[in-house]
Protein backbone atom coordinates (compact mmCIF):
# COMPACT_ATOMS: atom_id res chain seq x y z
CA UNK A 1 -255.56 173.22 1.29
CA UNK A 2 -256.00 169.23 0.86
CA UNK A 3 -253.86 166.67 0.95
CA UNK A 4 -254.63 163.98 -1.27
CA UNK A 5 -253.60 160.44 -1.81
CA UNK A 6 -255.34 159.85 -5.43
CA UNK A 7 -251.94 159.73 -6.99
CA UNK A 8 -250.85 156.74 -6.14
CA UNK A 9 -247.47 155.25 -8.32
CA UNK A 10 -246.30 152.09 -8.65
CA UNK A 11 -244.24 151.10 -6.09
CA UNK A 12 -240.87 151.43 -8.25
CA UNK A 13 -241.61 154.81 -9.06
CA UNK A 14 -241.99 156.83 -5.87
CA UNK A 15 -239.18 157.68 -5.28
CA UNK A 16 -238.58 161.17 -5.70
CA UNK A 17 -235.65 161.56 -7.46
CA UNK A 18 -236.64 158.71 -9.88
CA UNK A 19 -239.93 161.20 -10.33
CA UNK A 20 -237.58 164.06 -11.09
CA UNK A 21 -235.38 162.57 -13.47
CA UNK A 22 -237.68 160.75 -15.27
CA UNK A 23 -240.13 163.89 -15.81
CA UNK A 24 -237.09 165.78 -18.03
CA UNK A 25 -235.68 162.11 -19.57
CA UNK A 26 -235.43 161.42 -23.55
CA UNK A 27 -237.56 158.79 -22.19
CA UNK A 28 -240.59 160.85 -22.21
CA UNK A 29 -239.81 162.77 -24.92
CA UNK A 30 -239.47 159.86 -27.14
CA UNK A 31 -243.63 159.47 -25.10
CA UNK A 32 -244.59 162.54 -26.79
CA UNK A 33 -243.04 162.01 -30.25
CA UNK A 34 -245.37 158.53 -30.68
CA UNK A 35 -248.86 160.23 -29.24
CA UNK A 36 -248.57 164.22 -29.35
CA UNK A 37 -246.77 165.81 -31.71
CA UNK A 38 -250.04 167.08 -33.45
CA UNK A 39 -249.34 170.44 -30.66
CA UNK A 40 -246.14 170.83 -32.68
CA UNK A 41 -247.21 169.97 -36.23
CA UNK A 42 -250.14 172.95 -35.33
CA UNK A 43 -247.22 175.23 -33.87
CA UNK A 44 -246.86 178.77 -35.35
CA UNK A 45 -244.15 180.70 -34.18
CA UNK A 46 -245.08 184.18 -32.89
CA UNK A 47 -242.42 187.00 -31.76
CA UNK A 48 -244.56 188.97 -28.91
CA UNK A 49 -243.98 193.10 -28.08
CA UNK A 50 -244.23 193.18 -24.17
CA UNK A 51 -243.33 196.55 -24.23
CA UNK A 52 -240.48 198.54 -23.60
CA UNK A 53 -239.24 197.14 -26.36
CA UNK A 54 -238.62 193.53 -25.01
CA UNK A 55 -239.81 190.46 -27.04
CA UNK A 56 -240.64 187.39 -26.17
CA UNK A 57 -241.13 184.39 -28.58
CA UNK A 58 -243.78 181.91 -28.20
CA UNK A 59 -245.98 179.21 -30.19
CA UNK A 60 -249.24 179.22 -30.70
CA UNK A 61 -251.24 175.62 -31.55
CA UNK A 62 -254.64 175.74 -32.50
CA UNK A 63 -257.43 173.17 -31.79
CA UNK A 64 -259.41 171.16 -34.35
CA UNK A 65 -261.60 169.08 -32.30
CA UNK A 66 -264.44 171.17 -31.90
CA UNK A 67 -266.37 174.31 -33.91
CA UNK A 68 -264.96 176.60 -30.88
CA UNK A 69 -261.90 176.32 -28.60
CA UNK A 70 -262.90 175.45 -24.70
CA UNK A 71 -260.16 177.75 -23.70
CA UNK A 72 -257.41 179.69 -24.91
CA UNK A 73 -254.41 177.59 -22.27
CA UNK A 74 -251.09 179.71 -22.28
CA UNK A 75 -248.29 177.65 -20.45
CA UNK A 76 -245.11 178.57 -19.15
CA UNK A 77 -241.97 176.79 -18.44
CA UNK A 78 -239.18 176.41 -15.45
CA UNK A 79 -236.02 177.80 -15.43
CA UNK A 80 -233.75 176.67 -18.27
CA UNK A 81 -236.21 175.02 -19.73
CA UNK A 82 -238.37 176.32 -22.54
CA UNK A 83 -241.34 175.68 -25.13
CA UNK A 84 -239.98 172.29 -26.04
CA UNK A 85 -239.46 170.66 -21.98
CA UNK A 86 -241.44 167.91 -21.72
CA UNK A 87 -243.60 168.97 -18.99
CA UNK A 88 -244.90 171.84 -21.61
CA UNK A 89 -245.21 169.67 -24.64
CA UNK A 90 -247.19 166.55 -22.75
CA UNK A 91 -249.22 169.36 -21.06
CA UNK A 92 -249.70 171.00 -24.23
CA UNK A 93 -250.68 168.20 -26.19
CA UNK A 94 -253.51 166.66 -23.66
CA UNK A 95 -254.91 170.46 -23.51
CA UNK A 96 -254.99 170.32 -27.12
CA UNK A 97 -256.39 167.15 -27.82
CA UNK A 98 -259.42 168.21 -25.08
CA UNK A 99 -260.47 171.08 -27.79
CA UNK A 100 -258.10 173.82 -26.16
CA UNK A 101 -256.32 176.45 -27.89
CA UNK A 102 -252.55 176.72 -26.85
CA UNK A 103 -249.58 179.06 -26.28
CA UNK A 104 -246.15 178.05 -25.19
CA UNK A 105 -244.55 181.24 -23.97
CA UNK A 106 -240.43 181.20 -24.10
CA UNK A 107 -239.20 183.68 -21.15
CA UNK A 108 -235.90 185.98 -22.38
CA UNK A 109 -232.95 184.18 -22.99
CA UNK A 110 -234.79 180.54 -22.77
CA UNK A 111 -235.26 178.55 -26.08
CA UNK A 112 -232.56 180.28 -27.70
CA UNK A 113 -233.92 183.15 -27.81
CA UNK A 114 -230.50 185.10 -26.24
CA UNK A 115 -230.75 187.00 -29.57
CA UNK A 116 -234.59 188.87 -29.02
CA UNK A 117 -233.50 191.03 -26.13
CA UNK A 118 -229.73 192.60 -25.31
CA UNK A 119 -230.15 192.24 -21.40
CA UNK A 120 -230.20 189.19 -18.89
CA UNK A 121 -233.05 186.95 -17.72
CA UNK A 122 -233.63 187.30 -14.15
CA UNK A 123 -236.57 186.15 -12.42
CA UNK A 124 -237.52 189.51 -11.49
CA UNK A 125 -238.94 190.55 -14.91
CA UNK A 126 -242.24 190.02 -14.17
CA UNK A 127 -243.49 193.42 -16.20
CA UNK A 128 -242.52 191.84 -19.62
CA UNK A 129 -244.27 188.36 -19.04
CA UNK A 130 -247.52 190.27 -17.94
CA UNK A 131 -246.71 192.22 -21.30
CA UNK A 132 -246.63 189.13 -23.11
CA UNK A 133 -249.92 187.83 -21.75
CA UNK A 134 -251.75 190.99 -22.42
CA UNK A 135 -250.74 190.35 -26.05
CA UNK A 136 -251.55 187.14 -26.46
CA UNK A 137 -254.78 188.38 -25.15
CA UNK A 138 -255.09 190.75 -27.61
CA UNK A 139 -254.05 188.74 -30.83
CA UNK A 140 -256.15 185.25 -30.03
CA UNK A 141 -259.54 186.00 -28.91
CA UNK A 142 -260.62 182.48 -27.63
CA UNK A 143 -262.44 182.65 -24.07
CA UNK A 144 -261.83 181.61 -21.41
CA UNK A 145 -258.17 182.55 -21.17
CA UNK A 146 -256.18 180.41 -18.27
CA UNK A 147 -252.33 180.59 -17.65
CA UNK A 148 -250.59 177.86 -15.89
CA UNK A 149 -246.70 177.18 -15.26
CA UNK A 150 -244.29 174.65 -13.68
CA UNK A 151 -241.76 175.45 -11.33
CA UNK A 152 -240.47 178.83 -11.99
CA UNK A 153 -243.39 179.18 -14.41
CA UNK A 154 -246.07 178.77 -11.99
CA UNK A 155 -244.63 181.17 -9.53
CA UNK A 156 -244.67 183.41 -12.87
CA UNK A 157 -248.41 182.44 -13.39
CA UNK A 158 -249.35 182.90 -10.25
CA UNK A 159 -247.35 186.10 -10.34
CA UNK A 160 -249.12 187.55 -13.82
CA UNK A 161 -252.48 186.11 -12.27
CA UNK A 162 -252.04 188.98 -9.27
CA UNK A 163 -251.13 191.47 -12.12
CA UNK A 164 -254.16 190.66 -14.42
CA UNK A 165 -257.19 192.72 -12.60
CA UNK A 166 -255.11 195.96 -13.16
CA UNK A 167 -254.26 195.57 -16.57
CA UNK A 168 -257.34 194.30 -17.61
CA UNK A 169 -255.96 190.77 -18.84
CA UNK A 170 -259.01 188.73 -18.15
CA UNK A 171 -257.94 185.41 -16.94
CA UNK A 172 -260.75 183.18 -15.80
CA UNK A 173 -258.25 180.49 -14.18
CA UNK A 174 -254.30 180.08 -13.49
CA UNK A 175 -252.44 176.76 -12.33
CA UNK A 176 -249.24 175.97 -10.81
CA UNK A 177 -247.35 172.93 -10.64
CA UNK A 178 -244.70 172.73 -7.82
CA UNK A 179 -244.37 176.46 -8.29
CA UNK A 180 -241.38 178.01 -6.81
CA UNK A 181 -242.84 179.91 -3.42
CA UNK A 182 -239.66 181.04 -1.43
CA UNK A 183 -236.40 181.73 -3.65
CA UNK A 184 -234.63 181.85 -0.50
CA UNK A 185 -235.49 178.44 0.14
CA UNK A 186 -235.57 176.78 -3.11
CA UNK A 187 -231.90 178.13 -3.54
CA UNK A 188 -231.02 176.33 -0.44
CA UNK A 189 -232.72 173.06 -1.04
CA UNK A 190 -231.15 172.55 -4.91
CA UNK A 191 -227.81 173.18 -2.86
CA UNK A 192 -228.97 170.42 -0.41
CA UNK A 193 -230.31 168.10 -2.83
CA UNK A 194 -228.21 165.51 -4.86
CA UNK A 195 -225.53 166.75 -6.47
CA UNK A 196 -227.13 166.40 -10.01
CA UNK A 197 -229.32 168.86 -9.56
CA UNK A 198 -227.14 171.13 -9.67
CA UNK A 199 -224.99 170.11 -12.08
CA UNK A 200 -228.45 170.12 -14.22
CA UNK A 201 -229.38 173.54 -13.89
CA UNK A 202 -225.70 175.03 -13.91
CA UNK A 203 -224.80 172.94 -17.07
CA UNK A 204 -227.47 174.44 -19.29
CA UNK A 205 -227.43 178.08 -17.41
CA UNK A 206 -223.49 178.14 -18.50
CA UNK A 207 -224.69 177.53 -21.99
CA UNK A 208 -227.05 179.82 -22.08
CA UNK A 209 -224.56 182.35 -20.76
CA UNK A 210 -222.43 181.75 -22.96
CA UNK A 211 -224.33 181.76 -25.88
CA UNK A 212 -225.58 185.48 -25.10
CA UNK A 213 -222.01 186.57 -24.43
CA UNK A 214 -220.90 185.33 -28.01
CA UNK A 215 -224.49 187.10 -29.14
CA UNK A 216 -223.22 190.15 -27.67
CA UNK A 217 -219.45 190.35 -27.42
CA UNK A 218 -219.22 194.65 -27.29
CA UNK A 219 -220.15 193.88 -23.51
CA UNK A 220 -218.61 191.97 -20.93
CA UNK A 221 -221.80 189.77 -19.20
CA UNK A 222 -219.49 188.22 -16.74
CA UNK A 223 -215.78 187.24 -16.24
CA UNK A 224 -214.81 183.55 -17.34
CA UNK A 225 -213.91 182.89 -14.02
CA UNK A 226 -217.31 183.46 -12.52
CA UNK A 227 -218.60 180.48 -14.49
CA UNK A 228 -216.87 178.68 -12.47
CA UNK A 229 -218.76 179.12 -9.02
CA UNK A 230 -221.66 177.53 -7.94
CA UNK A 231 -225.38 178.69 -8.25
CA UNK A 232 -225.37 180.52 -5.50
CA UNK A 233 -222.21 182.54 -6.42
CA UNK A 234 -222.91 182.68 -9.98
CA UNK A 235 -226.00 184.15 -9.20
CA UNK A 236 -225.00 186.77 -6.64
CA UNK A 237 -222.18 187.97 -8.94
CA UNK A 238 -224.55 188.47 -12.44
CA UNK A 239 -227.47 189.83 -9.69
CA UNK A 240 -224.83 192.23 -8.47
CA UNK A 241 -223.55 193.18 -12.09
CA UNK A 242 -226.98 193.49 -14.08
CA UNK A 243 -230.07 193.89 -11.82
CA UNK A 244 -231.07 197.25 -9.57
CA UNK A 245 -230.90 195.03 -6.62
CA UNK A 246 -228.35 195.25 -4.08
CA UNK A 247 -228.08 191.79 -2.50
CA UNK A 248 -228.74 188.48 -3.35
CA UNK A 249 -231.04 188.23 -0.71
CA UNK A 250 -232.81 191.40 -2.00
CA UNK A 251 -233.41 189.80 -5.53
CA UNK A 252 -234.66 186.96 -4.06
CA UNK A 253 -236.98 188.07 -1.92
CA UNK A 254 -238.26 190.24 -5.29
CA UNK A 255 -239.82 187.18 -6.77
CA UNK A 256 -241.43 185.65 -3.53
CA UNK A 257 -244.58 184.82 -3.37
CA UNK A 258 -244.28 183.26 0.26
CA UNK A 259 -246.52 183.99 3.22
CA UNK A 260 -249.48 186.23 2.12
CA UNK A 261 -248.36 187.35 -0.93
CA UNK A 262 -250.95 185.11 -2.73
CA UNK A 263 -254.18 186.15 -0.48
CA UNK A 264 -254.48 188.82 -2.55
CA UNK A 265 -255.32 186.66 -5.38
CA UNK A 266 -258.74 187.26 -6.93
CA UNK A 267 -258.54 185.01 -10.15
CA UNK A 268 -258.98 181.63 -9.25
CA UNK A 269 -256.34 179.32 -8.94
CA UNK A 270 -255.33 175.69 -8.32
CA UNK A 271 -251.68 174.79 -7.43
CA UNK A 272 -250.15 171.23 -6.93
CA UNK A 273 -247.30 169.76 -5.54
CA UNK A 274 -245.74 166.77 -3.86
CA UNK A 275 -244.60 166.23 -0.29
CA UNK A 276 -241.47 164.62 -1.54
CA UNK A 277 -240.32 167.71 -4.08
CA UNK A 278 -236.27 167.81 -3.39
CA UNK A 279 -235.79 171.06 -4.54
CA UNK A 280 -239.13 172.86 -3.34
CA UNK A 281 -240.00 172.33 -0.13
CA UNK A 282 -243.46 171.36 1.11
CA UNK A 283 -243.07 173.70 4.43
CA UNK A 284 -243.39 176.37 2.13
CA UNK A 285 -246.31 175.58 0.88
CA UNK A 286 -247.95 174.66 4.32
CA UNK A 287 -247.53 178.54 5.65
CA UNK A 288 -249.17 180.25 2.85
CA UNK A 289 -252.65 182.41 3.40
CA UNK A 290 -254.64 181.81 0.34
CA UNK A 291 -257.30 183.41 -0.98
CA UNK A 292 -260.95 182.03 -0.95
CA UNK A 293 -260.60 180.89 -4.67
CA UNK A 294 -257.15 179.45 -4.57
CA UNK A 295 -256.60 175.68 -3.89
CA UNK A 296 -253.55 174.06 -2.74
CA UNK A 297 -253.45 170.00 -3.54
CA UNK A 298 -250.45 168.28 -1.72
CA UNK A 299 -249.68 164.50 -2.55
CA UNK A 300 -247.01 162.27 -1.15
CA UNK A 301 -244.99 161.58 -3.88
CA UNK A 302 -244.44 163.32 -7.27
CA UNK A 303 -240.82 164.90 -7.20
CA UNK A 304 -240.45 168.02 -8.80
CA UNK A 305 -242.59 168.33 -11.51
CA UNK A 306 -242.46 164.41 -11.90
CA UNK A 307 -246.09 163.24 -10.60
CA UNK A 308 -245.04 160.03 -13.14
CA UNK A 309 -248.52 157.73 -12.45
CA UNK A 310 -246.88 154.11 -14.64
CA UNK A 311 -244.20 152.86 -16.71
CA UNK A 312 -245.60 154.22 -19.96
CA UNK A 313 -244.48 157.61 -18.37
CA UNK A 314 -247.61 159.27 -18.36
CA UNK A 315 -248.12 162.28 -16.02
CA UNK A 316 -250.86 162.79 -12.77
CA UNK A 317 -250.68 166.48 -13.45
CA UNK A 318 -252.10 166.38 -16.87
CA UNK A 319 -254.66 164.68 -15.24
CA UNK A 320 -255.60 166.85 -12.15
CA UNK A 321 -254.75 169.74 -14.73
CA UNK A 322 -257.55 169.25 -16.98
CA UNK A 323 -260.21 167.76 -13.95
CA UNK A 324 -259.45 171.53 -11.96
CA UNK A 325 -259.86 173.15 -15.37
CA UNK A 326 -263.16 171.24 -15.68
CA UNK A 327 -264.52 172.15 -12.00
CA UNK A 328 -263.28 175.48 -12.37
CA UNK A 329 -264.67 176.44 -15.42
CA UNK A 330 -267.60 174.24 -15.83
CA UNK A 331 -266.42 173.32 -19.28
């Protein structure tokens, strides 16, 4: 583990929250439409068999720069967000425009995609993303193959990363940007945090529910009034309904990847967050055993997924992304 001071914003944007907001803003969007839209002009949609008979849809964005990709980057989002968050599509873009290959996975339900796959998301489902992987694998040949994710995605990366060995996906290198590490805790701190967290995530999880209902209206997904609880709630009642899991506390605890779940992690890895995350907190982070090849990079400010280094809204973790990538790989 190291804790580093290298990011160091402008005064007017440490704050945390300002971090946070300004990460998912039209602000930065409005960023990526002026300098890196050349990852979405490349974009080819692909519909992925993960087996089972799940799909997952993703977009793959090849490079031009250079006779032969650097790596083959496959990037995966929070929850509620998708292909298109910002985080993914600045990410994206700098990968691309360093001579990277790129695919921007969508998990079930996210992107509008309700209509791929007749059951839920739930955070659980780490067989199908591992499935997805394995395919892109498979289709896009480009080596070395590394898998990064913010949020919820890097506890999924970090997640497919244990997986990989087993079913022979060969990843060389996996990142994770303010990865979720205990559910338990991360439910309690969104909870704890500013209201608007909340409202943020329930707002577009509503949507989404209700979107799949009207997708599928022969089944009954939930009971109107049930939209009306908070996260917590909502999520114990549709956990309860649609999942094998008993409890709440028994789902979340399914997705962990606190204590020394991750010392079992042969792939090398790099994961970053910030002291100051509001809805992931840093103890977490401090009590994990790591393996030998994993390193943990703390910084002071940052937010959740904000690390926002000037007022041009241009992002640290691009940065320490593609410098880790470098060391890592040599490349």
């Amino acid at each position: 583990m190291t804790d580093s001071d290298t990011f160091d914003p402008p005064r007017l944007l440490r704050n945390a929250h300002v971090q946070s907001v300004l990460s998912s803003s039209f602000l930065r969007r409005a960023a990526f439409r002026r300098h890196g839209d050349a990852l979405e002009r490349a974009a080819v949609e692909h519909v992925l068999d993960c087996g089972g008979g799940v799909r997952l849809q993703g977009f793959f964005s090849a490079q031009n720069r250079l006779r032969a990709p650097r790596a083959l980057a496959v990037l995966l989002h929070g929850w509620e967000g998708s292909a298109q968050s910002n985080y993914i599509l600045h990410t994206g873009a700098r990968l691309l425009a360093e001579g990277c290959d790129v695919f921007r996975l969508n998990f079930r339900d996210h992107g509008g995609t309700q209509h791929l796959n007749r059951e839920l998301f739930h955070s659980c489902r780490i067989g199908e993303v591992v499935g997805a992987v394995a395919e892109i694998a498979r289709r896009f040949p480009a080596r070395p193959l590394v898998i990064g994710g913010f949020s919820l995605g890097g506890n999924f990366a970090l997640r497919v990363a244990l997986r990989a060995p087993a079913v022979g996906i060969p990843l060389a290198w996996t990142f994770a940007v303010c990865p979720v590490i205990s559910p338990r805790a991360g439910l309690r701190a969104i909870e704890d945090a500013p209201w608007f967290y909340e409202f943020y995530f329930m707002r577009k999880w509503r949507e989404s529910l209700r979107r799949k209902q009207a997708l599928f209206p022969e089944r009954e997904l939930f009971a109107r009034e049930e939209l009306r609880g908070g996260l917590r709630d909502l999520t114990r009642n549709l956990v309860e309904r649609h999942t094998e899991f008993d409890t709440l506390e028994n789902y979340l605890d399914g997705y962990s990847i606190a204590g020394d779940t991750l010392a079992a992690l042969d792939i090398p890895a790099s994961i970053l967050t910030a002291e100051d995350d509001p809805v992931i907190p840093v103890e977490n982070f401090r009590a994990l055993k790591l393996a030998a090849a994993t390193e943990l990079t703390i910084v002071p400010h940052g937010g959740h997924c904000g690390f926002i280094r000037d007022f041009a809204l241009r992002s640290w973790a691009e940065d320490f992304i593609l410098e880790q990538m470098r060391r890592r790989l040599g490349i």
